[in-house]
C-alpha atoms as a PDB file:
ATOM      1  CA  UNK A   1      44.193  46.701 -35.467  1.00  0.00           C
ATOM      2  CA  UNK A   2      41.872  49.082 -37.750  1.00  0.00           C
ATOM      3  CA  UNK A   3      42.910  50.384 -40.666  1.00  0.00           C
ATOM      4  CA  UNK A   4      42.811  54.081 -41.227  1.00  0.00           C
ATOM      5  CA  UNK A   5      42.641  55.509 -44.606  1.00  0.00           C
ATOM      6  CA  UNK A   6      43.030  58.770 -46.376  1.00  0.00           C
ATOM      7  CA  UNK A   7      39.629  60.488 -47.972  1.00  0.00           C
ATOM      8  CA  UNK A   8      39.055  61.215 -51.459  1.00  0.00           C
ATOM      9  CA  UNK A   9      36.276  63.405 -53.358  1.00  0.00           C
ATOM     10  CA  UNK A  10      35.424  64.425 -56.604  1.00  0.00           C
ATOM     11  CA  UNK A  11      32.299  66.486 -57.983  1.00  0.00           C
ATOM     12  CA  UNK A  12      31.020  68.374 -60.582  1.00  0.00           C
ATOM     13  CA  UNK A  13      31.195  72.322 -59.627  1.00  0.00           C
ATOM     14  CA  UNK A  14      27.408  73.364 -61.071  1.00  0.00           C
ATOM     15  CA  UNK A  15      25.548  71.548 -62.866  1.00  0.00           C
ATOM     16  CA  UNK A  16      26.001  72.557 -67.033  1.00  0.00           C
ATOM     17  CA  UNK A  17      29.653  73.079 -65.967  1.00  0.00           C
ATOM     18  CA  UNK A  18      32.816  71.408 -67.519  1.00  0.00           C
ATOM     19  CA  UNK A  19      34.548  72.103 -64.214  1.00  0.00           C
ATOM     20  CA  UNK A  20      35.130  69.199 -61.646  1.00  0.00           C
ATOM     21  CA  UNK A  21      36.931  69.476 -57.888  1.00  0.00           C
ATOM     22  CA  UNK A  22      38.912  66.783 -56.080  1.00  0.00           C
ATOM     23  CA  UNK A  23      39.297  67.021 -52.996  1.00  0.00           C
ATOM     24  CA  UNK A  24      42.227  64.970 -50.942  1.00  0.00           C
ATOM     25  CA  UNK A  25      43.976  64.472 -47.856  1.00  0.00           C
ATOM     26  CA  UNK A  26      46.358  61.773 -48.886  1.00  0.00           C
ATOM     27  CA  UNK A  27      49.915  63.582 -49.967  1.00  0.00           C
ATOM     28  CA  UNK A  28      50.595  60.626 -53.152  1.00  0.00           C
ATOM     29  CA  UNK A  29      46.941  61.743 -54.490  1.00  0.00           C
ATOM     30  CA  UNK A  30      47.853  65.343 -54.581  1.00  0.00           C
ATOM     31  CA  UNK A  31      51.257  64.940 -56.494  1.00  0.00           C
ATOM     32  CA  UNK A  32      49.148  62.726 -58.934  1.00  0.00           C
ATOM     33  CA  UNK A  33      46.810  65.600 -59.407  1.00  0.00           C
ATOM     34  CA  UNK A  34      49.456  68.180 -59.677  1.00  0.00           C
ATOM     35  CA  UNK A  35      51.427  65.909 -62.871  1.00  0.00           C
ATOM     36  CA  UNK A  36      47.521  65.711 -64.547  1.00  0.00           C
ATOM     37  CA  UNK A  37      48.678  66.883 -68.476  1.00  0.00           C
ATOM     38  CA  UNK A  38      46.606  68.984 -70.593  1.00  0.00           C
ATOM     39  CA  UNK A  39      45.628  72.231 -72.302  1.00  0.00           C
ATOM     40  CA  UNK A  40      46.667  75.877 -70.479  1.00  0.00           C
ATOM     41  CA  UNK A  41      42.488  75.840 -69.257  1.00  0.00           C
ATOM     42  CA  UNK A  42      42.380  72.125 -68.386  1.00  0.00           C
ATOM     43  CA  UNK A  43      45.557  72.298 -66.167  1.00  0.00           C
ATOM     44  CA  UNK A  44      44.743  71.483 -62.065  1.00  0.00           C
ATOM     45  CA  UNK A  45      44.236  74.083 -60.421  1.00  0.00           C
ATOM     46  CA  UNK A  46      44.716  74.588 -56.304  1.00  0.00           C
ATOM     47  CA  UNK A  47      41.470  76.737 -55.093  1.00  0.00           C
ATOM     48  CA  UNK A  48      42.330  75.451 -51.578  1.00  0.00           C
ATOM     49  CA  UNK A  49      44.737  74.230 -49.265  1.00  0.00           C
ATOM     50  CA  UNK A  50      44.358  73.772 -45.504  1.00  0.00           C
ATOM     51  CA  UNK A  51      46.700  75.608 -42.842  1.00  0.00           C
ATOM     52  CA  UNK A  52      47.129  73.100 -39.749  1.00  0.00           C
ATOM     53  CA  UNK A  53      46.272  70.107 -41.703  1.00  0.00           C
ATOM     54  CA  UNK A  54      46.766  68.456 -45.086  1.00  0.00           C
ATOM     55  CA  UNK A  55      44.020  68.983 -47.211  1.00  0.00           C
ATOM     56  CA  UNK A  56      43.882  70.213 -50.496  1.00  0.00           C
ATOM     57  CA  UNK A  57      41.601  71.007 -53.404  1.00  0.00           C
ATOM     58  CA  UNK A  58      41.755  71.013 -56.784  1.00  0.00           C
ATOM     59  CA  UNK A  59      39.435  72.360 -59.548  1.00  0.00           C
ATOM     60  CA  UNK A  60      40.289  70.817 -63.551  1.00  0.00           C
ATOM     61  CA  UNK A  61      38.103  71.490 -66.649  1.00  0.00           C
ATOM     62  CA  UNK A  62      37.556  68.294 -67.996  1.00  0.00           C
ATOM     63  CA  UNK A  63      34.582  67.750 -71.138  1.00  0.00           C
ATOM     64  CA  UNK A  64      32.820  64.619 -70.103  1.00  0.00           C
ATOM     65  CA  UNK A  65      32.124  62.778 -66.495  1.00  0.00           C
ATOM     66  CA  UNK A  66      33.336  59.847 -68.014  1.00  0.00           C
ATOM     67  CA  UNK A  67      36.580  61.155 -68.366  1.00  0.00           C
ATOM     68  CA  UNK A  68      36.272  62.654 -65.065  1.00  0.00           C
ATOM     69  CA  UNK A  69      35.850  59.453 -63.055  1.00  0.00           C
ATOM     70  CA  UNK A  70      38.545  57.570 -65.206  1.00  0.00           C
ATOM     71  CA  UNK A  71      40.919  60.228 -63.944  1.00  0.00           C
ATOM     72  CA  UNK A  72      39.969  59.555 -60.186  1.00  0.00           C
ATOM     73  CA  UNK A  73      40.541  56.211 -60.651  1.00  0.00           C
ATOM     74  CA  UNK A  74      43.480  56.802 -61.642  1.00  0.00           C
ATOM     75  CA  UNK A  75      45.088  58.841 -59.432  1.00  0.00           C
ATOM     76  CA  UNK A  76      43.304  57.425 -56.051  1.00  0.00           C
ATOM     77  CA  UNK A  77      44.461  54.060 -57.518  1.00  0.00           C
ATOM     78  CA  UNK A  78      41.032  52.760 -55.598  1.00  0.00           C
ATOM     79  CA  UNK A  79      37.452  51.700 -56.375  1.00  0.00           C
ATOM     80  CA  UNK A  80      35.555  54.526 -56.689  1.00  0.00           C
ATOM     81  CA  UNK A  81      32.248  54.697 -54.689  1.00  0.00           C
ATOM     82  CA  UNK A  82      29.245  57.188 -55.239  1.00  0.00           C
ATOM     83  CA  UNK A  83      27.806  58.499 -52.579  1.00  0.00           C
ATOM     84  CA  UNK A  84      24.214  59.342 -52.152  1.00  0.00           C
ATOM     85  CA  UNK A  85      24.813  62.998 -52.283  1.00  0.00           C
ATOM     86  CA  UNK A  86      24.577  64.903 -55.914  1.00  0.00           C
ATOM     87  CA  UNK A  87      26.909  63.181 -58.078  1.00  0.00           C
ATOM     88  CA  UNK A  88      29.795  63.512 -55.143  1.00  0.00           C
ATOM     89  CA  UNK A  89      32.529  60.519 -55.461  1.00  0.00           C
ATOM     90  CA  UNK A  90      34.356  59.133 -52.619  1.00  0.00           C
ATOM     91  CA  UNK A  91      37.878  56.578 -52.656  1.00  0.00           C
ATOM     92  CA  UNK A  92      39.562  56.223 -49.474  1.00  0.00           C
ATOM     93  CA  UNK A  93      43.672  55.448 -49.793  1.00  0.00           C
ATOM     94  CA  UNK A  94      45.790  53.710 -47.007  1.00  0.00           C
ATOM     95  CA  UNK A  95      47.820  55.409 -44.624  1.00  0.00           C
ATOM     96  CA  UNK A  96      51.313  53.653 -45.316  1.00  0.00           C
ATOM     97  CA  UNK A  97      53.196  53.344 -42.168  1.00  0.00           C
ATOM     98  CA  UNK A  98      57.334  53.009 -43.055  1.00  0.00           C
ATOM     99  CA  UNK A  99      59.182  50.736 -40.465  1.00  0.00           C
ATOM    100  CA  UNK A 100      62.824  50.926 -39.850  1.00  0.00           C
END
């Protein structure tokens, strides 16, 4: 049986910017991004949110990529991979199926 798995993004909005976007589709992810602490301009921020499906994004102002990855890490709970595309970051999450 193959596994399917949630997608996770992150990136950098411009380049110069302090401003980075995550992009989910995994529900856990979202409420992880949405508890993020910090100052009124470094709170998450929803810039989008899908109609017929769950998908959501999220734009933060954080100072350093550093910190930036550390916080996907965190809240994908997954290794982080880098795609080949300008500084875009990918983790995929589990779907967890419940059985009664």
């Amino acid at each position: 049986m193959e596994k399917s798995y949630y997608r996770n993004y992150m990136w950098k909005v411009y380049p110069g910017s302090d401003y980075y976007r995550f992009q989910t589709e995994d529900p856990k992810v979202a409420e992880k991004i949405r508890r993020v602490k910090g100052k009124e301009k470094s709170l998450p921020k929803l810039v989008s949110d899908a109609i017929n499906a769950y998908h959501k994004i999220y734009e933060i102002r954080i100072s350093s990529p550093k910190i930036a990855l550390n916080m996907f890490k965190r809240v994908s709970s997954r290794k982080i991979e880098k795609t080949g595309e300008r500084g875009l970051y990918c983790s995929k999450t589990p779907h967890i199926l419940h059985t009664k």
